[in-house]
Structures are given as C-alpha cells and as structure tokens.
PDB file of N, CA and C in Angstrom:
ATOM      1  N   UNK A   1     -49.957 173.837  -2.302  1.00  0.00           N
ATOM      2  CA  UNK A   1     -50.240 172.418  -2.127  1.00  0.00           C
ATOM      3  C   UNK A   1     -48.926 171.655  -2.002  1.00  0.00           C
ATOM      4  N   UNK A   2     -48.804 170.986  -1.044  1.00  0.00           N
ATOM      5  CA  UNK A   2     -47.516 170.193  -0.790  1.00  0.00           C
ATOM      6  C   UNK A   2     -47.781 168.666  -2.262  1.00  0.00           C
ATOM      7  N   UNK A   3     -46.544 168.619  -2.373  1.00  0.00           N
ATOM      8  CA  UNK A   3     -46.702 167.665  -3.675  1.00  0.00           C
ATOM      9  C   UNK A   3     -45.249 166.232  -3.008  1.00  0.00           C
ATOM     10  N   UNK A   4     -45.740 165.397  -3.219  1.00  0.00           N
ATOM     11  CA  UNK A   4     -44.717 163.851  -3.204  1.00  0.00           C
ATOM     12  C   UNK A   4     -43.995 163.339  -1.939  1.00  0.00           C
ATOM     13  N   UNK A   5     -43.292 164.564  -1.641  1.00  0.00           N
ATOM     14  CA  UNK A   5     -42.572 164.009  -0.227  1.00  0.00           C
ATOM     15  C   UNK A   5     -43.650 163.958   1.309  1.00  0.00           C
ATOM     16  N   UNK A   6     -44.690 165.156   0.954  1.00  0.00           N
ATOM     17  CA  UNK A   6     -45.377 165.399   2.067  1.00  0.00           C
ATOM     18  C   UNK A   6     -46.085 164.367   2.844  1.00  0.00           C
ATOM     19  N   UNK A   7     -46.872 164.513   1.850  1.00  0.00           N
ATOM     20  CA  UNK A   7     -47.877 163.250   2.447  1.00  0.00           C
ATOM     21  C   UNK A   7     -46.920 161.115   2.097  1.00  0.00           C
ATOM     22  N   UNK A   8     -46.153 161.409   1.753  1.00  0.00           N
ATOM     23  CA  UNK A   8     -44.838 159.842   1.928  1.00  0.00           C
ATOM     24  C   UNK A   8     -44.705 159.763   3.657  1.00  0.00           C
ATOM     25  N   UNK A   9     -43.583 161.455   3.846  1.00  0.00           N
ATOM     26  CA  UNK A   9     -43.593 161.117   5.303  1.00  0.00           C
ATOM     27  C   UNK A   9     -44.562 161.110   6.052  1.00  0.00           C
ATOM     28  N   UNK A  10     -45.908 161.221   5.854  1.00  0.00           N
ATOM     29  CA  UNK A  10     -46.877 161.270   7.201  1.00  0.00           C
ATOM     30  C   UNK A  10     -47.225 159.575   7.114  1.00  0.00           C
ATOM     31  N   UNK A  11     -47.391 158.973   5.520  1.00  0.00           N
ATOM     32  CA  UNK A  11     -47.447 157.718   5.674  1.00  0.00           C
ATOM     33  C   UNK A  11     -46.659 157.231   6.633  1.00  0.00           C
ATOM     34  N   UNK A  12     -45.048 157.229   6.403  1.00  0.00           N
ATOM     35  CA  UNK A  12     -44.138 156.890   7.284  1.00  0.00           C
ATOM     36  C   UNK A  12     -44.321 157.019   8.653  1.00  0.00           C
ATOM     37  N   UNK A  13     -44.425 157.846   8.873  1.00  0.00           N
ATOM     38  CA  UNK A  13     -44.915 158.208  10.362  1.00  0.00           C
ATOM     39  C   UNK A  13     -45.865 157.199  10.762  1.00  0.00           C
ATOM     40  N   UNK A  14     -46.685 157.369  10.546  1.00  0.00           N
ATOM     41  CA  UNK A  14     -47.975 156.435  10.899  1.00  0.00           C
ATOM     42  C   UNK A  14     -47.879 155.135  11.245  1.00  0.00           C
ATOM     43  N   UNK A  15     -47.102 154.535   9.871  1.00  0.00           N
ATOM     44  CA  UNK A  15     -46.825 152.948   9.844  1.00  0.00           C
ATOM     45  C   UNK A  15     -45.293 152.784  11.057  1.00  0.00           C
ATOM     46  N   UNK A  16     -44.730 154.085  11.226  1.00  0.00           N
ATOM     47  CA  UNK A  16     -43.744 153.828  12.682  1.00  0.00           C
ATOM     48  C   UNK A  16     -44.672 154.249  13.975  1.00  0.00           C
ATOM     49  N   UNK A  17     -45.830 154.963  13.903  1.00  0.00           N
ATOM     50  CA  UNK A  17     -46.833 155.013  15.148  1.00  0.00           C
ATOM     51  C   UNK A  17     -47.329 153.818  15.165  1.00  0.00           C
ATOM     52  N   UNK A  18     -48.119 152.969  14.343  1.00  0.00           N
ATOM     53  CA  UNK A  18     -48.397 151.832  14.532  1.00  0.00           C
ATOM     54  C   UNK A  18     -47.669 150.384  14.621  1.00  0.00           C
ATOM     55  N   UNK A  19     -46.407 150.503  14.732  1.00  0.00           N
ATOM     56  CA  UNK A  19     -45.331 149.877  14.720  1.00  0.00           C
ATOM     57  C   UNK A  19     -45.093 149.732  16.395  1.00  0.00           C
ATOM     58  N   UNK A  20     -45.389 150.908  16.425  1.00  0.00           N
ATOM     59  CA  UNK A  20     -44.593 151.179  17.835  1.00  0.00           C
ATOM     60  C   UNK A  20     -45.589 150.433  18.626  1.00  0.00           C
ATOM     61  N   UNK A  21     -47.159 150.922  18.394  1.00  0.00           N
ATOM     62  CA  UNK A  21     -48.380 150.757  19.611  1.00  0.00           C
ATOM     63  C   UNK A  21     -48.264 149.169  19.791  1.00  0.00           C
ATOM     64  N   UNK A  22     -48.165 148.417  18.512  1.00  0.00           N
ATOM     65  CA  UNK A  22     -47.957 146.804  18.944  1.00  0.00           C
ATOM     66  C   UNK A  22     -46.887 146.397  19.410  1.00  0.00           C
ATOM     67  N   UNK A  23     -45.866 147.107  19.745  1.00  0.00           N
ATOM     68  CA  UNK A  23     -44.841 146.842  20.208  1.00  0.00           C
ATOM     69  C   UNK A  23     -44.975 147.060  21.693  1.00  0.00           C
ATOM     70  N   UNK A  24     -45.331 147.924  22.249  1.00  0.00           N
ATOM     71  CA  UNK A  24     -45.563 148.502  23.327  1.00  0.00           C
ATOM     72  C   UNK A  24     -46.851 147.844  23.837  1.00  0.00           C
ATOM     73  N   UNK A  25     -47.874 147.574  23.242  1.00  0.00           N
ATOM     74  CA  UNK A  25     -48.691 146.457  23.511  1.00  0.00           C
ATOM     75  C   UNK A  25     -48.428 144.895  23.775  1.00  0.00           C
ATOM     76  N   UNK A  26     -47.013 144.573  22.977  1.00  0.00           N
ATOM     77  CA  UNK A  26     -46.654 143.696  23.574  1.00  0.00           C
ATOM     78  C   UNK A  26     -45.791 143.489  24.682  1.00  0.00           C
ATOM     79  N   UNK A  27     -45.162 144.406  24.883  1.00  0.00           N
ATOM     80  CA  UNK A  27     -44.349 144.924  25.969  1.00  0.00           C
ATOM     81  C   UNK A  27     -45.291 144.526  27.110  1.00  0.00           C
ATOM     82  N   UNK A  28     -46.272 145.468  27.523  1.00  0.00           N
ATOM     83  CA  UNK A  28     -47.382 145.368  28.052  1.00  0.00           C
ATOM     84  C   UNK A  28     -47.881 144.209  28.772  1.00  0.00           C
ATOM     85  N   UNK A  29     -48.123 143.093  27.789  1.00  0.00           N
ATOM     86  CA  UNK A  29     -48.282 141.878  27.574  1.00  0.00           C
ATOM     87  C   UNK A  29     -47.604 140.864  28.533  1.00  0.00           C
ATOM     88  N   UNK A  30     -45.938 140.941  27.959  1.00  0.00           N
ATOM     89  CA  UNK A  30     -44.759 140.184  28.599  1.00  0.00           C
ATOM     90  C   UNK A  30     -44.949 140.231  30.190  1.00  0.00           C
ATOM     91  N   UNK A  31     -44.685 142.353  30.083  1.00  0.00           N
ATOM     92  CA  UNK A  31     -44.741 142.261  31.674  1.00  0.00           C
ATOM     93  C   UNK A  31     -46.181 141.662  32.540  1.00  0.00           C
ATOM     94  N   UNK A  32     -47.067 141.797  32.336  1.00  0.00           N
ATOM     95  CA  UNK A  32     -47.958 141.384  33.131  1.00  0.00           C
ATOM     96  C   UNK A  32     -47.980 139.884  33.586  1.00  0.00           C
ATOM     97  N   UNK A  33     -47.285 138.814  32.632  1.00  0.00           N
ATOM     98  CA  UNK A  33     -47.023 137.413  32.883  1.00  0.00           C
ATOM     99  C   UNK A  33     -45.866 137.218  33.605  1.00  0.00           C
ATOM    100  N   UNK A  34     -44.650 137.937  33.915  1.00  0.00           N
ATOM    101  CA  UNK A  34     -43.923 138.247  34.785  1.00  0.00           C
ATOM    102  C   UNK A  34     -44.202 138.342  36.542  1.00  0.00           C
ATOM    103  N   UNK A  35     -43.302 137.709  37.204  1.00  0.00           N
ATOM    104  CA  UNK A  35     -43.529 137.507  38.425  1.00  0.00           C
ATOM    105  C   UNK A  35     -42.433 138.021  39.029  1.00  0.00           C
ATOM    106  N   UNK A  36     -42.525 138.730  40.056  1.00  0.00           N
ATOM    107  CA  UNK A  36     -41.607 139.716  41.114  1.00  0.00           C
ATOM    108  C   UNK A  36     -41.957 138.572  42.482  1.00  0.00           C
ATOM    109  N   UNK A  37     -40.589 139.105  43.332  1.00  0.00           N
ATOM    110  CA  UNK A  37     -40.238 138.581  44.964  1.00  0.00           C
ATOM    111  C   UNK A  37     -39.782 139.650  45.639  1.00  0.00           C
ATOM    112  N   UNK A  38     -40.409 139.686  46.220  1.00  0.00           N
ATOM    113  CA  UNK A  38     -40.244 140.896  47.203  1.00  0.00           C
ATOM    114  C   UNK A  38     -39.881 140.357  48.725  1.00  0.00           C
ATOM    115  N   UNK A  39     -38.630 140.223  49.462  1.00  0.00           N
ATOM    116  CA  UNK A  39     -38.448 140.099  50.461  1.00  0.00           C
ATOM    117  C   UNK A  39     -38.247 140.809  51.858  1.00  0.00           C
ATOM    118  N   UNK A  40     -38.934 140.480  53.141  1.00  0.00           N
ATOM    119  CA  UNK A  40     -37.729 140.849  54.511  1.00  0.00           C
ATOM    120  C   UNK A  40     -37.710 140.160  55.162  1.00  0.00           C
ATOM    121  N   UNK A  41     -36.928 140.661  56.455  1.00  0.00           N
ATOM    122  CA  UNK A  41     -36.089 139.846  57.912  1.00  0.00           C
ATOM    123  C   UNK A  41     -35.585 138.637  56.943  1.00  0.00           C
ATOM    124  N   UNK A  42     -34.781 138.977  56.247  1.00  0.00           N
ATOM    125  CA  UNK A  42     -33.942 137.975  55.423  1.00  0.00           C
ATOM    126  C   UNK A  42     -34.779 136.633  54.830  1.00  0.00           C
ATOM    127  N   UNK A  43     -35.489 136.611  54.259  1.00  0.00           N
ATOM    128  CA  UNK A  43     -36.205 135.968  53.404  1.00  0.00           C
ATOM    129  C   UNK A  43     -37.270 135.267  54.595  1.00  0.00           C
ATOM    130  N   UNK A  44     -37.276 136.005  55.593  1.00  0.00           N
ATOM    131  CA  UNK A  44     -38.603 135.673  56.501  1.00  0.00           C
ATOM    132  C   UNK A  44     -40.268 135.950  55.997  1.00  0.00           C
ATOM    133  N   UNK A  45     -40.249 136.961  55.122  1.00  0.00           N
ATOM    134  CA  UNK A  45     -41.563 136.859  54.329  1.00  0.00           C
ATOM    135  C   UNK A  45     -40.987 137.407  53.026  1.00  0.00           C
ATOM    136  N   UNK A  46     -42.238 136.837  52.089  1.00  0.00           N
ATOM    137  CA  UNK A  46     -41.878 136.937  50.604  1.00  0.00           C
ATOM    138  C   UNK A  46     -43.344 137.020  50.464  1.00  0.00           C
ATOM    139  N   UNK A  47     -43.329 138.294  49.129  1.00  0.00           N
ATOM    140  CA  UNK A  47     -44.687 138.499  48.828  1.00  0.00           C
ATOM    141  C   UNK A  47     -44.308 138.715  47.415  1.00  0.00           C
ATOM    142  N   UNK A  48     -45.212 137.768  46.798  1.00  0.00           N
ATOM    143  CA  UNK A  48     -45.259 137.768  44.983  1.00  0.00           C
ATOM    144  C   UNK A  48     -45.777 138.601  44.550  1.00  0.00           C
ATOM    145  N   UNK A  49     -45.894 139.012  43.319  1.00  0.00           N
ATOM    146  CA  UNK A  49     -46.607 140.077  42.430  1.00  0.00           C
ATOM    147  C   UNK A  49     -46.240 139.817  41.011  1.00  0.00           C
ATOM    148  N   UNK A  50     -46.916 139.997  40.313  1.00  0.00           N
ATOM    149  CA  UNK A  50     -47.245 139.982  38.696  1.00  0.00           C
ATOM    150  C   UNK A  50     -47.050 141.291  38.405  1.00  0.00           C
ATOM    151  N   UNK A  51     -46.699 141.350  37.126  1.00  0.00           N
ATOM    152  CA  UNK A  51     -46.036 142.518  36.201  1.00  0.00           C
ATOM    153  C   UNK A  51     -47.448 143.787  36.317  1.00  0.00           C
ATOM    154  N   UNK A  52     -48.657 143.470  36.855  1.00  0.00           N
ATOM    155  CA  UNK A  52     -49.591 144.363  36.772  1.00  0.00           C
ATOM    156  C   UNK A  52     -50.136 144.792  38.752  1.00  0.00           C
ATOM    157  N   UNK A  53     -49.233 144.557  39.036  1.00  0.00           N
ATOM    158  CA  UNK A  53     -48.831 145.043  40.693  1.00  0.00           C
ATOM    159  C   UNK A  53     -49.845 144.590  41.238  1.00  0.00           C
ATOM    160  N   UNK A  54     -50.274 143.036  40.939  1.00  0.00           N
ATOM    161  CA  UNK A  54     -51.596 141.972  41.921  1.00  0.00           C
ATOM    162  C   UNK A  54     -50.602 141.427  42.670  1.00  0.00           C
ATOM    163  N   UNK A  55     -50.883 141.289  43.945  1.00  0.00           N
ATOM    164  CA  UNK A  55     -50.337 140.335  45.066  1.00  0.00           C
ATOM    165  C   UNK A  55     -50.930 138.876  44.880  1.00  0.00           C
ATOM    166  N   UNK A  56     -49.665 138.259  44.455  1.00  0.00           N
ATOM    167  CA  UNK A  56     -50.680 136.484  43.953  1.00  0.00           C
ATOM    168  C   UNK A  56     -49.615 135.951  44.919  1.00  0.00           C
ATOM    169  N   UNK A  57     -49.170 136.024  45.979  1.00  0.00           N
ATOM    170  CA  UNK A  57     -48.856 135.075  46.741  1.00  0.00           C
ATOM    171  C   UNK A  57     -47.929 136.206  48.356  1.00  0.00           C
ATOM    172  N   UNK A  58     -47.862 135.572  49.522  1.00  0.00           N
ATOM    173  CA  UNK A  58     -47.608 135.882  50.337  1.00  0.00           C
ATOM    174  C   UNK A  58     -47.091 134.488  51.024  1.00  0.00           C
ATOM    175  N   UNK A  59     -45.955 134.935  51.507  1.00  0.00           N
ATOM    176  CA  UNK A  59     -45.296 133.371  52.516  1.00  0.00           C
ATOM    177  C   UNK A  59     -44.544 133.825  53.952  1.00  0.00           C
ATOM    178  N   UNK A  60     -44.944 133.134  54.961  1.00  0.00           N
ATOM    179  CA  UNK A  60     -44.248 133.905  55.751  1.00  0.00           C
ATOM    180  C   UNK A  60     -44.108 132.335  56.666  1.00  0.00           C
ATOM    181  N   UNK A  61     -42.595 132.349  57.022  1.00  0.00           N
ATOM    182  CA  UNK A  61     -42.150 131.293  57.632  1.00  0.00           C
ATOM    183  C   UNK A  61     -42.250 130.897  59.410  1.00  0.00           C
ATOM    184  N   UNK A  62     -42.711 130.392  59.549  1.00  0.00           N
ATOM    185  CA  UNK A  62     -43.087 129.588  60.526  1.00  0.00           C
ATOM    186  C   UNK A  62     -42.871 130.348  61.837  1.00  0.00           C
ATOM    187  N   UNK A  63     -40.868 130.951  61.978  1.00  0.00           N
ATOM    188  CA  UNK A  63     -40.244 130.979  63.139  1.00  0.00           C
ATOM    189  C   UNK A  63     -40.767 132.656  62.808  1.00  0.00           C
ATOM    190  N   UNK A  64     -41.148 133.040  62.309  1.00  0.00           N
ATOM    191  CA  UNK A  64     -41.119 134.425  62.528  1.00  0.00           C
ATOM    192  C   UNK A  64     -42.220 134.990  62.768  1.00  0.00           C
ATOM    193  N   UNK A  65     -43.507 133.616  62.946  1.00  0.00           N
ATOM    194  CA  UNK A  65     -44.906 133.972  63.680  1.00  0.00           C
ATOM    195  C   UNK A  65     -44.715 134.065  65.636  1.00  0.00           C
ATOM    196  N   UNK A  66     -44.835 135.421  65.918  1.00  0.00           N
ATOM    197  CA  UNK A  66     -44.731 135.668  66.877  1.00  0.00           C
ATOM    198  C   UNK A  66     -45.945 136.116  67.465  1.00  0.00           C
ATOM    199  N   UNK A  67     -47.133 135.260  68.412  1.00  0.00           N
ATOM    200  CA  UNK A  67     -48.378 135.889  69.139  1.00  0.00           C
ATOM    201  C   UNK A  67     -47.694 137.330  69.889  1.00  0.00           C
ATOM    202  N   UNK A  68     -46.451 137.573  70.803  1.00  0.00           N
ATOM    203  CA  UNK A  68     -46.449 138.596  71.688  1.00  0.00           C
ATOM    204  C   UNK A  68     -45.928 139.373  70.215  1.00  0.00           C
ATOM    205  N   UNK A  69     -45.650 139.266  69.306  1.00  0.00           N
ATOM    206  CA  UNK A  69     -44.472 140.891  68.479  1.00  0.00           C
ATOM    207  C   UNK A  69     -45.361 140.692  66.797  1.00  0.00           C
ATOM    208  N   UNK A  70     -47.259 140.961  67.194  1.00  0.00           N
ATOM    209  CA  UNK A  70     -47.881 140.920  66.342  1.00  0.00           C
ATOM    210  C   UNK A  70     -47.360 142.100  64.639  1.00  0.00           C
ATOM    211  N   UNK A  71     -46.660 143.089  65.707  1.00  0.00           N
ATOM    212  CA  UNK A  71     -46.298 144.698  64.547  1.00  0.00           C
ATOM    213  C   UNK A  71     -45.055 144.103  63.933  1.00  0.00           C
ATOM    214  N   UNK A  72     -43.992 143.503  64.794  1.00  0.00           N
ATOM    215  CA  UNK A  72     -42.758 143.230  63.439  1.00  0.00           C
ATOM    216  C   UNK A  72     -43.272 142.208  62.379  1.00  0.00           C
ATOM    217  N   UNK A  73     -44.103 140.987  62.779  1.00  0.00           N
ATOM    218  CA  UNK A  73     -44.880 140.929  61.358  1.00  0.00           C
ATOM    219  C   UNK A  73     -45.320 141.495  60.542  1.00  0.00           C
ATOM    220  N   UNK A  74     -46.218 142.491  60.637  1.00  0.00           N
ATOM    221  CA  UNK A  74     -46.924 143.295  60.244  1.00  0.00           C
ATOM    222  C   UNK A  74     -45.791 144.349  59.103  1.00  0.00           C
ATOM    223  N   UNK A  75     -44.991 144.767  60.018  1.00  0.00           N
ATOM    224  CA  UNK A  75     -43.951 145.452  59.193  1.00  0.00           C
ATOM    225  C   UNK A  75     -43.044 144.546  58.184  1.00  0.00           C
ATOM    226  N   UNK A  76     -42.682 143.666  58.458  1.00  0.00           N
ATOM    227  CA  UNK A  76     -41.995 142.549  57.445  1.00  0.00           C
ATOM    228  C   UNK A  76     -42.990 142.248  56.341  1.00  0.00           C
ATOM    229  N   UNK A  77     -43.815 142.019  56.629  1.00  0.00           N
ATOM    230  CA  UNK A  77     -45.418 141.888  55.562  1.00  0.00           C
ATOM    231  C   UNK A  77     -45.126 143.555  54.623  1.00  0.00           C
ATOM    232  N   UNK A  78     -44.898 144.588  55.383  1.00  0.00           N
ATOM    233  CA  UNK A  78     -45.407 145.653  54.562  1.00  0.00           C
ATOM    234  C   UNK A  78     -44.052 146.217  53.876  1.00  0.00           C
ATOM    235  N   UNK A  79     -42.798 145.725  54.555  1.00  0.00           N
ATOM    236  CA  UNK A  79     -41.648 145.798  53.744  1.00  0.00           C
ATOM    237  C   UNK A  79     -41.233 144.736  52.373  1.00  0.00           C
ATOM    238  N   UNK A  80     -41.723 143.556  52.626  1.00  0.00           N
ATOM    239  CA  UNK A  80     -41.431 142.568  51.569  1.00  0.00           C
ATOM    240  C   UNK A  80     -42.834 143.162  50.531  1.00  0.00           C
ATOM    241  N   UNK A  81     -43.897 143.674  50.810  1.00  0.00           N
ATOM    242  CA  UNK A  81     -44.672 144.799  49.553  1.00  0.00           C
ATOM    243  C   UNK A  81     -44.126 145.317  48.800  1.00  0.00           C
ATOM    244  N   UNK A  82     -43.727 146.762  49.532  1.00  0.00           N
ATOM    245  CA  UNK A  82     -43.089 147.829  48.893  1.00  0.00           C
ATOM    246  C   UNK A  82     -41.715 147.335  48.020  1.00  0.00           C
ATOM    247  N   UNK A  83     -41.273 146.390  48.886  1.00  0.00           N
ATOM    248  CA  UNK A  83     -40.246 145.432  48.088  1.00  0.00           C
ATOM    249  C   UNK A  83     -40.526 145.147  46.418  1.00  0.00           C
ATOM    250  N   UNK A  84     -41.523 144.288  46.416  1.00  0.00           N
ATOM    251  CA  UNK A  84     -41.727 143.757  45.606  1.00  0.00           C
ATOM    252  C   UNK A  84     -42.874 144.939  44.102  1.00  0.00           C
ATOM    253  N   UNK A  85     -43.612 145.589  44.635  1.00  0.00           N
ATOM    254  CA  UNK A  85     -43.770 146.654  44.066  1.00  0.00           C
ATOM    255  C   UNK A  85     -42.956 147.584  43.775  1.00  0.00           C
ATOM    256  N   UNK A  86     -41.715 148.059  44.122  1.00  0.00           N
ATOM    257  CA  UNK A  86     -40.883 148.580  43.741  1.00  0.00           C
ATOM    258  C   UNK A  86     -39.828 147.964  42.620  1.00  0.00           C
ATOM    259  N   UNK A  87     -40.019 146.864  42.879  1.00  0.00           N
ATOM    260  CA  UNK A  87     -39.464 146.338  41.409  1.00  0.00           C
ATOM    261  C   UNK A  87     -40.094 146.003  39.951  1.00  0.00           C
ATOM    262  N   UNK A  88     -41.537 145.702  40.357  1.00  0.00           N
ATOM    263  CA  UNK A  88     -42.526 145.808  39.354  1.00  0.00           C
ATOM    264  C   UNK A  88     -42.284 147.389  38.550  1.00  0.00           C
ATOM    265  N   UNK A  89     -42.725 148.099  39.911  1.00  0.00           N
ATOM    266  CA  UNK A  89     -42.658 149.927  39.469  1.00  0.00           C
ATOM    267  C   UNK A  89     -41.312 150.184  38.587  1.00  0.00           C
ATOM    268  N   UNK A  90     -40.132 149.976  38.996  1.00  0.00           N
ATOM    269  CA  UNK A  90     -38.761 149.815  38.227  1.00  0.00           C
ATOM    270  C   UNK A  90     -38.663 149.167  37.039  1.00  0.00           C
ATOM    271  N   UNK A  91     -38.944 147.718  36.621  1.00  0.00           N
ATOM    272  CA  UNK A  91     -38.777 146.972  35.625  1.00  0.00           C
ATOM    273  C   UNK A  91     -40.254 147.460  34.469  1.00  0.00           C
ATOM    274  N   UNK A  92     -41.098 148.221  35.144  1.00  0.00           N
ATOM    275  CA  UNK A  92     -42.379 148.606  33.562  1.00  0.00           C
ATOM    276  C   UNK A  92     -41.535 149.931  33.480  1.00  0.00           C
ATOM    277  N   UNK A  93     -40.716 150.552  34.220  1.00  0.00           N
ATOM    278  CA  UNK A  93     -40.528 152.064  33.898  1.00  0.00           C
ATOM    279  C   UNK A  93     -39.275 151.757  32.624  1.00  0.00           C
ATOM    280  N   UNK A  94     -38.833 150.715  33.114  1.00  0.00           N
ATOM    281  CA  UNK A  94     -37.618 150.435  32.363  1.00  0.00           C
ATOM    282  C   UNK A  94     -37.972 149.944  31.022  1.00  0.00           C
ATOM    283  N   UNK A  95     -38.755 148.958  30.751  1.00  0.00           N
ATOM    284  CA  UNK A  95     -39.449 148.290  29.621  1.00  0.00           C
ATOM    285  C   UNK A  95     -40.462 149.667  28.694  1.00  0.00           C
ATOM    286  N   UNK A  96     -40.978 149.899  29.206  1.00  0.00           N
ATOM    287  CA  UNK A  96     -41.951 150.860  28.510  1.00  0.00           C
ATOM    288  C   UNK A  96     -41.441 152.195  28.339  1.00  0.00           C
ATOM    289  N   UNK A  97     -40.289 152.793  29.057  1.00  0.00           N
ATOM    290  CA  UNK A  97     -39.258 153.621  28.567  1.00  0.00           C
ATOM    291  C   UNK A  97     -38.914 153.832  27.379  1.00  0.00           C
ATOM    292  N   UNK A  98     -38.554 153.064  26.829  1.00  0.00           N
ATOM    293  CA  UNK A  98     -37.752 152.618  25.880  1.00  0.00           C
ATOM    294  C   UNK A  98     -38.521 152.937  24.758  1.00  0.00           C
ATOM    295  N   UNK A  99     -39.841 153.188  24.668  1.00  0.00           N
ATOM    296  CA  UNK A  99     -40.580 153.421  23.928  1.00  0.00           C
ATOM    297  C   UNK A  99     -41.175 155.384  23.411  1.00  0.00           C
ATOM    298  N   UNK A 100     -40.811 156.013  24.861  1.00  0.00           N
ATOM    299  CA  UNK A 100     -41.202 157.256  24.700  1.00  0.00           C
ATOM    300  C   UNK A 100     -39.809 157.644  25.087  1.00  0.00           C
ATOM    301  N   UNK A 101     -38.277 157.227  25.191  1.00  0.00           N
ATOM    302  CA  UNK A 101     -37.242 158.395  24.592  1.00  0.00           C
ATOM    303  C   UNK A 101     -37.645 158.931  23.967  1.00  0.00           C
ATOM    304  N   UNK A 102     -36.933 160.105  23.653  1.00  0.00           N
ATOM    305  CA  UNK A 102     -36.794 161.680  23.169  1.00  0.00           C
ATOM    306  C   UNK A 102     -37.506 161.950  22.320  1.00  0.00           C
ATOM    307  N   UNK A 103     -39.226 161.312  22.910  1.00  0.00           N
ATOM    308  CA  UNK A 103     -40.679 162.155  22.738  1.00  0.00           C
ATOM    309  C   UNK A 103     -40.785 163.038  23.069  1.00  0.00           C
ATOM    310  N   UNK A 104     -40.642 163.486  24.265  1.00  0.00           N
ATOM    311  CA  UNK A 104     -41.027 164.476  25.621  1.00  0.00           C
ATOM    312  C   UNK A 104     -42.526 164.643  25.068  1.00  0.00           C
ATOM    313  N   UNK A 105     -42.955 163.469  25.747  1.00  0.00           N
ATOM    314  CA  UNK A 105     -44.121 163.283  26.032  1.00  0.00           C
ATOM    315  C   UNK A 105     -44.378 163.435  27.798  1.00  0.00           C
ATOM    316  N   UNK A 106     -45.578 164.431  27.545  1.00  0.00           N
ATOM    317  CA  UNK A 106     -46.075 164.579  29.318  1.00  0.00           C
ATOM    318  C   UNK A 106     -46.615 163.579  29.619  1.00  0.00           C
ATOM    319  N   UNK A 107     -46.516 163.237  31.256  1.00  0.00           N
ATOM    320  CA  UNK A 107     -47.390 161.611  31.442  1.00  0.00           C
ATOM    321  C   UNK A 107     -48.249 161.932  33.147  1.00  0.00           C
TER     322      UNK A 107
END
C-alpha cells in the first residue's frame, strides 16, 4: 500500500490538470474574439477572419473590379484567404502550444 506521498502527488497533479484546462479554455476564448487581415495585389482585397477561422468580412477595392480579368479577382479573393487563415492557423498553434510542451501528446 503506498502511504503519504502517493496519493499528495496525484492530488497535485490533478489540481495542475485542472489548472491547466481553464487556462487553455481561456486561451481558447481570447483567440476566438481576435480578428486576422489577410491581404493581396497589395492591399487590393482584404478578407477578415476571427480566431475560429469564420470569414466576417471581405473588401475588395473598386479599381481592381475588372468585367474582362473575372480569374485575377478570383485569385486575389483566394490568396488574401489562405492569407488570412494562415495566420489564424499560426497564432492558435502558437497560443495553445504552449500548453502541450514536453507532453508528447499525439494530436
């Protein structure tokens, strides 16, 4: 039968597992109220996004609506995306990182 220290550290443990989950829950939290800009053709379109990778806004300026060159829109639209999702994707990897160092936890 394990006696005094055993069952101390599993307390410990626990109250740093549950330490952590509200922490990381708030993490969670922050980012999703967070807003990303995702740009191309030099700030010719800009497409917004929230920390939970929703598209809440799209802008695309005036001179760069072209009826004959319908696809370089199209592509400026799908580059200022990936734009802007790629920084969402970057800034939760970075934030929520921080939480599973040298777990080696599978994901």
């Amino acid at each position: 039968m394990m006696r005094g220290g055993g069952m101390g550290n599993m307390q410990k443990m626990m109250k740093q597992m549950q330490k952590m989950q509200k922490d990381m829950a708030k993490a969670q939290e922050e980012l999703a109220t967070k807003t990303f800009e995702g740009t191309a053709g030099g700030g010719m379109v800009t497409v917004i996004a929230n920390g939970q990778k929703k598209i809440i806004e799209v802008k695309i300026k005036e001179e760069v609506v072209d009826p004959d060159d319908i696809e370089m829109l199209q592509d400026l639209v799908l580059a200022a995306t990936n734009d802007v999702l790629k920084q969402v994707e970057e800034t939760t990897n970075e934030t929520m990182g921080q939480f599973t160092k040298g777990m080696n936890l599978p994901f």
